[in-house]
Each structure stands twice: as structure tokens, then as C-alpha cells.
Protein backbone atom coordinates (compact mmCIF):
# COMPACT_ATOMS: atom_id res chain seq x y z
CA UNK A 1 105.67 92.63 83.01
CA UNK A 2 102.32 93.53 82.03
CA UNK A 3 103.26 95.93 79.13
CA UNK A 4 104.88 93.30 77.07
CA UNK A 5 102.27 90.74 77.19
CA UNK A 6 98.35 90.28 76.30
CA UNK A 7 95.88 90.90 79.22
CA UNK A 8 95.25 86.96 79.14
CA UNK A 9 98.91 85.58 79.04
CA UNK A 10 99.67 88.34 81.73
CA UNK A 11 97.19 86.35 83.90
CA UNK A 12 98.32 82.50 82.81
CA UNK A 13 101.78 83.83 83.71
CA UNK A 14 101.54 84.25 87.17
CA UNK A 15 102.50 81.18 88.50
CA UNK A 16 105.92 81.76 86.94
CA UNK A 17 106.25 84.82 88.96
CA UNK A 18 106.08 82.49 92.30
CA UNK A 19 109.74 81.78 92.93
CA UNK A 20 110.81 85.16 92.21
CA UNK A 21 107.90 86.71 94.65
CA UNK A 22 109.17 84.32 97.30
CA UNK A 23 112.26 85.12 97.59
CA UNK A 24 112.19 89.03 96.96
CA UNK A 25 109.54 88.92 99.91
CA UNK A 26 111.84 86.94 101.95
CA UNK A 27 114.53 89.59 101.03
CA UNK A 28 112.12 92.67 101.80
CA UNK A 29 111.69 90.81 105.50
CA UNK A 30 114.71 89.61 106.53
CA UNK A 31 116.66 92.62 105.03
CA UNK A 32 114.30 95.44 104.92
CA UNK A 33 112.31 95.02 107.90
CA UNK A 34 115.82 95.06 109.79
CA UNK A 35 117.99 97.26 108.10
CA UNK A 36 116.12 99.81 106.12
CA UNK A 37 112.54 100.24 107.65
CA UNK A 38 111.54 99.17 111.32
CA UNK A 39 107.98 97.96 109.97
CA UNK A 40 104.73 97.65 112.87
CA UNK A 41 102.13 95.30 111.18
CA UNK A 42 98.72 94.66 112.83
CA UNK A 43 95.68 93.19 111.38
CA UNK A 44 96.97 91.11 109.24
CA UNK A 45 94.74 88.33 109.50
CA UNK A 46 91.94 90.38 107.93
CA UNK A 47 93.92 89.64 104.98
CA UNK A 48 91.70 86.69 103.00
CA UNK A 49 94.20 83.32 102.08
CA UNK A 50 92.31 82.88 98.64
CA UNK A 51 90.08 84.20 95.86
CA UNK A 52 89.92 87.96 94.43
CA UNK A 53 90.90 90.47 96.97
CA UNK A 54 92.28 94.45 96.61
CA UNK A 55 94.32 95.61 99.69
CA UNK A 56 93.06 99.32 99.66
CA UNK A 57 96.40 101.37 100.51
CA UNK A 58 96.56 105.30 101.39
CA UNK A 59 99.75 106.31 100.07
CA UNK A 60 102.30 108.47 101.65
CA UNK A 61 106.18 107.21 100.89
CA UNK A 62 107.95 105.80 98.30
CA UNK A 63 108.29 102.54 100.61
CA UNK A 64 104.64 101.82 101.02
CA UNK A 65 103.67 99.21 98.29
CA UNK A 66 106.75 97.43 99.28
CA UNK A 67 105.93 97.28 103.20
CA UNK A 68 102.88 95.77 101.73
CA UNK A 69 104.28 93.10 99.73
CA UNK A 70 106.48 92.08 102.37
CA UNK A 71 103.69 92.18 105.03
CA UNK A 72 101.41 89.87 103.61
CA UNK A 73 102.83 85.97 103.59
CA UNK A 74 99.39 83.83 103.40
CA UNK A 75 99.15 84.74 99.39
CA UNK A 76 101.51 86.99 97.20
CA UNK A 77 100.41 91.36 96.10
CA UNK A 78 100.68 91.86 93.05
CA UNK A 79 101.15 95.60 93.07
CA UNK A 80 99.88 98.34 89.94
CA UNK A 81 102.59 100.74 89.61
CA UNK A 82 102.85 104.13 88.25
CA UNK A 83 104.39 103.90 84.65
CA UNK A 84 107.00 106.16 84.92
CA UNK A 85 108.33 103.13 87.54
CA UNK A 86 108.45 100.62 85.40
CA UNK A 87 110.33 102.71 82.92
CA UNK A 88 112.99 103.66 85.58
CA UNK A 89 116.16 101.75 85.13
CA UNK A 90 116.60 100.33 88.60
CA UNK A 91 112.79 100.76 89.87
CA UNK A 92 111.91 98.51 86.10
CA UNK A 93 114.10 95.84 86.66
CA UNK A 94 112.43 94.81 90.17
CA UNK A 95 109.06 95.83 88.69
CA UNK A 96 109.40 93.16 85.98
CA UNK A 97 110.98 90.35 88.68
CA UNK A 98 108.14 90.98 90.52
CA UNK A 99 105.76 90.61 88.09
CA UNK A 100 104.08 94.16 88.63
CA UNK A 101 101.41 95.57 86.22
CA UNK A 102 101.96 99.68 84.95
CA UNK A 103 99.42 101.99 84.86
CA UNK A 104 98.99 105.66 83.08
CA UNK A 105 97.85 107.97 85.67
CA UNK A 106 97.25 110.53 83.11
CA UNK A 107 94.89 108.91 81.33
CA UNK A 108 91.98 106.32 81.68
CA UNK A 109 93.89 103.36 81.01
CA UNK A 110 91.49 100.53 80.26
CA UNK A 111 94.16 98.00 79.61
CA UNK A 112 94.98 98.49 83.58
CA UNK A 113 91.29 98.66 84.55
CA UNK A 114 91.57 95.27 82.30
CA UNK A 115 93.98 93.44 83.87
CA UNK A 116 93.32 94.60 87.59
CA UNK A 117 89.68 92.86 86.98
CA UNK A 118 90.88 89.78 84.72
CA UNK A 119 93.47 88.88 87.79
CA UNK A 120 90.87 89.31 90.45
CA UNK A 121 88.64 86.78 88.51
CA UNK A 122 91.94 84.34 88.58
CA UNK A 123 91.51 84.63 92.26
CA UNK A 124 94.39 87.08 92.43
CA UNK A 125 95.43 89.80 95.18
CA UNK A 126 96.17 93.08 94.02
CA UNK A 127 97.53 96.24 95.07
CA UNK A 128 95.69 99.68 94.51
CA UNK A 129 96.46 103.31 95.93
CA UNK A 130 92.63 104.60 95.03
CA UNK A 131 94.30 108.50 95.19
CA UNK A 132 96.46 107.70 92.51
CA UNK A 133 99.27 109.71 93.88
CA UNK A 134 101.43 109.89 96.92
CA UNK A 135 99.76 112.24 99.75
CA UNK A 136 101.56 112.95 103.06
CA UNK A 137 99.64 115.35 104.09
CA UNK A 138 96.22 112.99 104.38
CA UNK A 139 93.84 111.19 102.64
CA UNK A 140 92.72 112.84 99.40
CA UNK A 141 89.31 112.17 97.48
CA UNK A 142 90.14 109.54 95.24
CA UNK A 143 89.42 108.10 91.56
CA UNK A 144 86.78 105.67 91.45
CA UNK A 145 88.90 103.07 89.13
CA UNK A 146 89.10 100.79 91.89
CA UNK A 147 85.44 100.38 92.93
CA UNK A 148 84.60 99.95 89.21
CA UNK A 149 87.54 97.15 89.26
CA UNK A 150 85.93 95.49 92.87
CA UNK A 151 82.54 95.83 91.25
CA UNK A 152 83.54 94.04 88.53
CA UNK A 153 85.10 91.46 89.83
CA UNK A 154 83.24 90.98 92.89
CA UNK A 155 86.67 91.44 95.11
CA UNK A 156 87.09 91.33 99.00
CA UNK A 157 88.81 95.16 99.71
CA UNK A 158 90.73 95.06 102.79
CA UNK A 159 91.64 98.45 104.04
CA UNK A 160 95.69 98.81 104.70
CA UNK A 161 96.30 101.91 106.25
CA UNK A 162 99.78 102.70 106.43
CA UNK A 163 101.65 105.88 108.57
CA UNK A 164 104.48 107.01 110.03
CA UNK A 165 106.75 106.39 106.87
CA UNK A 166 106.80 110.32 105.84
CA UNK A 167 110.64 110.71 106.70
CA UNK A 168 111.67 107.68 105.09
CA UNK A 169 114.61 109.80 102.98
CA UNK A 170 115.92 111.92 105.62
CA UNK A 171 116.18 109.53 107.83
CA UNK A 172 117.68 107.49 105.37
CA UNK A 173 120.37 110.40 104.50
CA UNK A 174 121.00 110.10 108.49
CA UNK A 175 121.94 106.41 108.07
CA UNK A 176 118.73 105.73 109.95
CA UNK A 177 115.86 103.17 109.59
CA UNK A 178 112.66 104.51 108.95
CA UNK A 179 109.56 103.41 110.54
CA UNK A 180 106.69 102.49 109.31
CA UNK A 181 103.35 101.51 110.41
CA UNK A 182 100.68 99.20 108.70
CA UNK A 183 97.48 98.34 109.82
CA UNK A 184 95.42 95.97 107.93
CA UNK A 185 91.42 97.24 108.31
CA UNK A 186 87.97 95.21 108.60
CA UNK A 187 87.01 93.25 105.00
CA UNK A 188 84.46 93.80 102.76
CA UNK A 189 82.65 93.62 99.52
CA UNK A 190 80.14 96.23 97.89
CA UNK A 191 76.62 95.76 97.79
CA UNK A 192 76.10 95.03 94.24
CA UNK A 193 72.70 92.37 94.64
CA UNK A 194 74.33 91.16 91.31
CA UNK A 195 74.62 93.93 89.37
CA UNK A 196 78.21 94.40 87.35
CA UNK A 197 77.04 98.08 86.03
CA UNK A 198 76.28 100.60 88.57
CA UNK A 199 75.26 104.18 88.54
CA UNK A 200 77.77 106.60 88.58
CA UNK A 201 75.91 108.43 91.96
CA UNK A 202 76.07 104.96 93.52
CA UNK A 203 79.69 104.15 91.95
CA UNK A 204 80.87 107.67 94.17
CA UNK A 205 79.16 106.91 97.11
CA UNK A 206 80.51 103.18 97.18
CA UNK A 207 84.01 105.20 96.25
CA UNK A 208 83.04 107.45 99.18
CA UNK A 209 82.11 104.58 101.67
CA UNK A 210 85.34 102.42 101.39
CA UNK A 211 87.60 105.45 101.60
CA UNK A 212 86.15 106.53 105.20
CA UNK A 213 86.83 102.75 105.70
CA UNK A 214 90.68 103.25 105.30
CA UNK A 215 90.30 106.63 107.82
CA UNK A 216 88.40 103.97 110.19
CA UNK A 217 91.96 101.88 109.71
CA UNK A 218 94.50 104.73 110.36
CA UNK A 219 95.40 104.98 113.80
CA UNK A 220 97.00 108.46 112.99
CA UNK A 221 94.10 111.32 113.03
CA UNK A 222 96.53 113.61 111.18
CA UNK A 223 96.51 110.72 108.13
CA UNK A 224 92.68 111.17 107.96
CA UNK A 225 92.83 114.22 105.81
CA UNK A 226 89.48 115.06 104.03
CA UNK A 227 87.87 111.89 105.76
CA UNK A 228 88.76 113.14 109.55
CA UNK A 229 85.10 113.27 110.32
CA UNK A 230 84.14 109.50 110.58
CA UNK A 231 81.14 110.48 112.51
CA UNK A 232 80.16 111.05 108.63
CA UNK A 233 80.99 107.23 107.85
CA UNK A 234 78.13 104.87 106.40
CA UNK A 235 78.20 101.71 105.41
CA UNK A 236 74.84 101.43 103.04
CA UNK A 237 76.66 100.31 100.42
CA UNK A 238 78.99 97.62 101.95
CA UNK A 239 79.22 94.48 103.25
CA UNK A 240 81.55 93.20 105.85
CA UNK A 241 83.19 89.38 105.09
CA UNK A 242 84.99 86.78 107.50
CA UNK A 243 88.50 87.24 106.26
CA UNK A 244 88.57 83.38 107.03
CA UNK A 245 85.40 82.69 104.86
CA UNK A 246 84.63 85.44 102.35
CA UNK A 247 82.62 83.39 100.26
């Protein structure tokens, strides 16, 4: 895991992470996707197959970083996780098999800021809930660590809007799947014109921009929370990529 290594040998490492991330995902499909969550995935070609990318997720269930790991199968997430996770006894253990990187919500933790932009310039995918926290109710305003990490690195974000997961536990309790819904959004890249510092006003509005983005990608109005109006969307600030060419 992260935590126990440098920034740099985190990043050399992950090739030795492959075999476990294979078969885990192969585990989340073939056993998850059947048995524990009925999971709808669309879009998932907008998904790039190389170079630094950020899958943009809203967060409403405990399940949702894992319905993204298992969705995507052209490249392997590397999720950032909540701290408290990777301390967990059972939640740590698959945190460190997969290879996951911890963050500390409660502060500004530059050594996550750190390695989220060193593995995007290894050409890395990575996993970032820009709210920070779970919200159920709808889309919150977020912190702007991951369009400083994007900027920085220059990353493809590709929106993944994910819904109908809210009764994951009590239908669990039932004996019931759950279902869940994922929907993989339109790529892009912020308008930078080469720039690696940016304003903080233009950092927000960026922040701002990609978030009505992820409303764009949520097929469930209610999910939309503070960004239900997208007749307020713009797009000044971004730039839309061929999944299949980023560049």
C-alpha cells in the first residue's frame, strides 16, 4: 500500500500489483456482478485504454469504487481510499492486495495530492470521489483536490456517474442483490494552454465545470443534487477528447 512506501517506489511498484488486480476484478465480475450487486454499465468505451486518466465518481454506497474497478477491463483503477479503510481489518487487507493509495480527509494531505499526480504522469488510471464523502441524497459541491491533481498532470477525467445503489444494505439484510447503475460520461481535459499553476477563481470554476459534467452523466435527476440545473452548465474551461485518441 501506499502508506508503507515512498511516493516513487509506490509508482515503480505497480506492475507487481497486476496479477492480484486481475484476478480480484475477475472475482468482483463473475461473483459480484451475479451474486451480490446486479450491476448496469453503459459508456464504457469513453473510458481511454492508455496514458493518465481520473474516472470522476459521485459517491453514494459503500459498493461504488468497487463497481468501478470491476467495470473497467481495457486498463486497471487504482482507487484513493478514505484512511480509516485501509486501517479496517478486513476493508485493509483487500486495500493493500489491491494496491490502493489512503488519503486523510481531514486534512490537506499532500502526500495523496503527491501520489495521485506522480501515477497519472506514469500513465496511470485513478479513482477520485471529488466530494470527498459518501452523499445519497445528491451531488454536493466538492473539494477542488482533484482538478489541482488533473491540472497537474494533464489527465483525461471521464465522468462515472453511478445510481441506484442507495439500498445496497437492506437489501442485502433481505438476502437480496442490489442494483446498481454506472454510466461512464463524455472525456475531457481542462483548458490549461500550458499552464501547471492556475488561479484559484479559475481552479473553482474548472472544479465547477467538470462537476455539472458528472450531473450531465447521471441519468437519475434526483442524483443531481446542487447541480440539477444543467441549463447552468458551461464548458469554457474544458476540452472534450476522443476516448480512442486523447492525445
Amino acid at each position: 500500500m501506499a502508506g508503507e512506501l515512498s511516493v516513487a517506489e509506490y509508482v515503480a511498484r505497480q506492475p507487481h500489483y497486476s496479477g492480484r488486480r486481475r484476478f480480484m476484478r475477475w472475482l468482483i465480475r463473475a461473483v459480484g456482478f451475479r451474486l451480490l450487486a446486479r450491476a448496469e454499465i453503459s459508456g464504457v468505451e469513453n473510458v481511454p485504454d492508455s496514458g493518465p486518466a481520473i474516472l470522476m465518481m459521485n459517491h453514494i454506497s459503500l459498493i461504488d469504487p468497487v463497481v468501478c474497478m470491476g467495470a473497467v477491463t481495457n486498463r486497471f483503477v487504482i482507487p484513493m481510499t478514505k484512511v480509516e479503510n485501509a486501517r479496517n481489518p478486513v476493508l485493509g487487507l483487500l486495500v493493500r492486495m489491491w494496491g490502493a493509495y489512503s488519503v486523510d480527509r481531514d486534512t490537506v494531505d499532500r502526500r495523496a495530492l503527491t501520489n495521485s499526480i506522480e501515477l497519472l504522469k506514469s500513465g496511470q488510471l485513478i479513482l477520485i470521489a471529488p466530494e470527498g464523502t459518501r452523499h445519497p441524497e445528491g451531488l454536493a459541491r466538492p473539494k477542488e483536490g482533484m482538478t489541482y491533481v488533473a491540472v497537474r498532470s494533464n489527465a483525461v477525467i471521464v465522468p462515472a456517474a453511478l445510481s441506484d445503489s442507495m439500498d445496497v444494505l437492506q437489501r442485502w439484510k433481505r438476502l437480496r442483490p442490489a442494483h446498481v447503475r454506472l454510466t461512464f460520461g463524455r472525456p475531457f481535459r481542462f483548458r490549461t494552454e500550458g499552464r501547471s499553476r492556475i488561479p484559484r477563481d479559475e481552479l473553482t470554476r474548472m472544479t465547477e465545470e467538470a462537476m455539472y459534467q458528472l450531473a450531465l452523466t447521471q441519468p437519475d435527476p434526483a442524483l443531481r443534487g446542487v447541480y440539477a440545473d444543467l441549463s447552468q452548465a458551461t464548458t469554457d474551461t474544458l476540452a472534450f477528447v476522443d476516448p480512442r485518441n486523447p492525445g
